[in-house]
C-alpha atoms as a PDB file:
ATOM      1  CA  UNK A   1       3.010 -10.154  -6.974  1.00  0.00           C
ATOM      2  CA  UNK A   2       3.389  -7.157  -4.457  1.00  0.00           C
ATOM      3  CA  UNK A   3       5.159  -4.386  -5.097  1.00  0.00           C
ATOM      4  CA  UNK A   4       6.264  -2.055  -1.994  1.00  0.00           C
ATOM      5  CA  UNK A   5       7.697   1.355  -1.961  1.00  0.00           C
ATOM      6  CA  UNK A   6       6.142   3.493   1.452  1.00  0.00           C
ATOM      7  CA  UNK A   7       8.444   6.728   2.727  1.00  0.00           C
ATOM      8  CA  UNK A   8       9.670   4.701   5.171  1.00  0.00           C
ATOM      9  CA  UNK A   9      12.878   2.258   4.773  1.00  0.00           C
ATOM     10  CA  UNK A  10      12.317   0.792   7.798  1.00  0.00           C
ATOM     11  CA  UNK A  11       7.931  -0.227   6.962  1.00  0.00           C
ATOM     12  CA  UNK A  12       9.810  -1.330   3.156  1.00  0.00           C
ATOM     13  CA  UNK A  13      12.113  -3.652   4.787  1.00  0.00           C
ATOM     14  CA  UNK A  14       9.568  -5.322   7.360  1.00  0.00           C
ATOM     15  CA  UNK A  15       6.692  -5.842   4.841  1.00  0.00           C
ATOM     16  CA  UNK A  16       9.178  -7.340   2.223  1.00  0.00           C
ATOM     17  CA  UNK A  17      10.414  -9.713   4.821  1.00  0.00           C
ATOM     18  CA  UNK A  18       6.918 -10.620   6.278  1.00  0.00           C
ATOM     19  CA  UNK A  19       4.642 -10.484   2.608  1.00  0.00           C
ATOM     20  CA  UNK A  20       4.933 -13.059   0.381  1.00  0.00           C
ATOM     21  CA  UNK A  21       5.940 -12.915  -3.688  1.00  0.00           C
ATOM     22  CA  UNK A  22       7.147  -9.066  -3.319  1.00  0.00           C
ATOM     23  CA  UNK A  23       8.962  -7.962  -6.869  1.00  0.00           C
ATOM     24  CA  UNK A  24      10.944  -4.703  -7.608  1.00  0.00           C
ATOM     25  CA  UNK A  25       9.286  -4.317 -10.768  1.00  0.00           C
ATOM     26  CA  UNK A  26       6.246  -2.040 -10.029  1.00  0.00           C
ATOM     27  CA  UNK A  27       4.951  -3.835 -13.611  1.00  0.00           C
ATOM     28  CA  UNK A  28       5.027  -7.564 -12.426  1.00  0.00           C
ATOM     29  CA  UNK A  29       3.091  -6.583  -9.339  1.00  0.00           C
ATOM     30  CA  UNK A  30      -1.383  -6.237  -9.596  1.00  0.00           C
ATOM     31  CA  UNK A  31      -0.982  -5.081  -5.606  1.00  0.00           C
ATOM     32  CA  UNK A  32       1.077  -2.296  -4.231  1.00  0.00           C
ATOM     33  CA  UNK A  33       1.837  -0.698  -1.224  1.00  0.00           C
ATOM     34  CA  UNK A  34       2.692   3.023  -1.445  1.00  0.00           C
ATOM     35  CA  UNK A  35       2.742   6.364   0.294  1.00  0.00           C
ATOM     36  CA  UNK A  36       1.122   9.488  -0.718  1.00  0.00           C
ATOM     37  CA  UNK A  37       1.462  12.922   0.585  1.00  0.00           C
ATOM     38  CA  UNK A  38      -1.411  14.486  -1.492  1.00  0.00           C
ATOM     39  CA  UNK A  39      -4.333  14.281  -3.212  1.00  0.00           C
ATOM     40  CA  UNK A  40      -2.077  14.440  -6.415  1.00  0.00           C
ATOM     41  CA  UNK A  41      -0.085  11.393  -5.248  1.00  0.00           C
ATOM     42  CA  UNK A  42      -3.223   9.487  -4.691  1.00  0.00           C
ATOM     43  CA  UNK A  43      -4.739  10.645  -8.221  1.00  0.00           C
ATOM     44  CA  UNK A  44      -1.251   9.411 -10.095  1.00  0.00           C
ATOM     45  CA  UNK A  45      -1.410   6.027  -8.184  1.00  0.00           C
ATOM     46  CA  UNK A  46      -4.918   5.550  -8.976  1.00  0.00           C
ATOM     47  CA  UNK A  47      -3.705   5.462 -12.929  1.00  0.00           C
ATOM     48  CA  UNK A  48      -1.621   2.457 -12.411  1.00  0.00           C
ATOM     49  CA  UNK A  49      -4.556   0.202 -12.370  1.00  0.00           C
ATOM     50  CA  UNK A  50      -3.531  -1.966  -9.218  1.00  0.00           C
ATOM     51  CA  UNK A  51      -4.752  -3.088  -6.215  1.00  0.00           C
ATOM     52  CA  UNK A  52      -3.572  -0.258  -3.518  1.00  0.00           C
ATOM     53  CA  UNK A  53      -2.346  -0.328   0.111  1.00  0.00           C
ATOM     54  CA  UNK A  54      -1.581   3.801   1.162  1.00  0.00           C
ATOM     55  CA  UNK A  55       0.179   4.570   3.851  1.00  0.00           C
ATOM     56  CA  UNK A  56      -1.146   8.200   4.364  1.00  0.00           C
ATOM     57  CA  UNK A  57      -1.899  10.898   6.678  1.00  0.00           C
ATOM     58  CA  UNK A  58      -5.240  11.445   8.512  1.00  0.00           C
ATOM     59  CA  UNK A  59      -6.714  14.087   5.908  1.00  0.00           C
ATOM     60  CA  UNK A  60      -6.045  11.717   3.087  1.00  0.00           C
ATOM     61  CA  UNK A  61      -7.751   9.157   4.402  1.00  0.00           C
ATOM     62  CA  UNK A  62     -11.239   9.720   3.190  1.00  0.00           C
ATOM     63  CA  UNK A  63      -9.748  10.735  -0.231  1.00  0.00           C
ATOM     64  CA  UNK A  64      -7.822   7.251  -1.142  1.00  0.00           C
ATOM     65  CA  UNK A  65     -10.848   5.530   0.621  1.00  0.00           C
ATOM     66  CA  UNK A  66     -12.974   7.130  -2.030  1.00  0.00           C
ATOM     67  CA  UNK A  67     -10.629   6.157  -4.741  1.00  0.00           C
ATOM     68  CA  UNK A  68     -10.607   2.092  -4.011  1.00  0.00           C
ATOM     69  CA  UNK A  69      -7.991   1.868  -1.720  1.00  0.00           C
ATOM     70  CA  UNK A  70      -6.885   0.120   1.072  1.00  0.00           C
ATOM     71  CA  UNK A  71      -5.706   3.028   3.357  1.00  0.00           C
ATOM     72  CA  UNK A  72      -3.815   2.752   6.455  1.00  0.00           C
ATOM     73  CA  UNK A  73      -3.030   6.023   9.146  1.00  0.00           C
ATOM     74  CA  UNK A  74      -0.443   7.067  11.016  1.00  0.00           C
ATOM     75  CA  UNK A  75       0.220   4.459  13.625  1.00  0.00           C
ATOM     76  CA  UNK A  76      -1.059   1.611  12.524  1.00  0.00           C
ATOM     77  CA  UNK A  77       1.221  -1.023  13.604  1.00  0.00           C
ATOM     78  CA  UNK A  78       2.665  -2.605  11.380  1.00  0.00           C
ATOM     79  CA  UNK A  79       1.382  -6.296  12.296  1.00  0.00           C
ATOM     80  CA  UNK A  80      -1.834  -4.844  11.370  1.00  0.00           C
ATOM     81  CA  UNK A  81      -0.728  -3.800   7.367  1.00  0.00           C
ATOM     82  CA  UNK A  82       0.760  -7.275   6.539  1.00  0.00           C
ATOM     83  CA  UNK A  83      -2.247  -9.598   8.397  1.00  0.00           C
ATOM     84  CA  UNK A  84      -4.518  -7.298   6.541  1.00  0.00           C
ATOM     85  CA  UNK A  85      -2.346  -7.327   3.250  1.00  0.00           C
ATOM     86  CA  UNK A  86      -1.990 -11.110   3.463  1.00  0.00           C
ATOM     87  CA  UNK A  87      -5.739 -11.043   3.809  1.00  0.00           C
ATOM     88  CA  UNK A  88      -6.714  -9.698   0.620  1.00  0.00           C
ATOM     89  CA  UNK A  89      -4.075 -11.074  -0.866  1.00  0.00           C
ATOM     90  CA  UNK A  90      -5.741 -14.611  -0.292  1.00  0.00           C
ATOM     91  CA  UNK A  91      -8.597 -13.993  -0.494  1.00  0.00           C
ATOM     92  CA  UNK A  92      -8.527 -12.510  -4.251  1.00  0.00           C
END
């Protein structure tokens, strides 16, 4: 199960209706897609012991990389998170 809660309504509402088996119950889920803002956002998320999408600024980048994550930039369109998330998804 996916869980998905970015800063964005709008990037919520497209990769709930594009991603398959998304829950609202952050404990049901072993992936998630999230935002972080700082390096104190990324260190909390890395605690829940799940397989992590960020969505995340350029100086972050390198940070949530070096944490396990899946990190995505400003700009990435969004076609680009959900073949990428449906990609890992099926092939874990």
């Amino acid at each position: 199960m996916i869980y998905i809660n970015t800063n964005l309504e709008a990037i919520n509402e497209m990769l709930k209706e594009n991603l398959p088996n998304v829950t609202e119950d952050i404990s049901k889920a072993d992936t998630i897609v999230m935002s972080a803002i700082t390096q104190e956002d990324i260190d909390n998320i890395k605690k829940l012991d799940k397989n992590v999408f960020l969505m995340i600024s350029f100086d972050l980048i390198d940070y949530g990389r070096s944490k396990g994550f899946h990190t995505f930039s400003p700009g990435t369109p969004i076609p680009d998170v959900i073949n990428e998330i449906k990609f890992f998804m099926e092939n874990t």
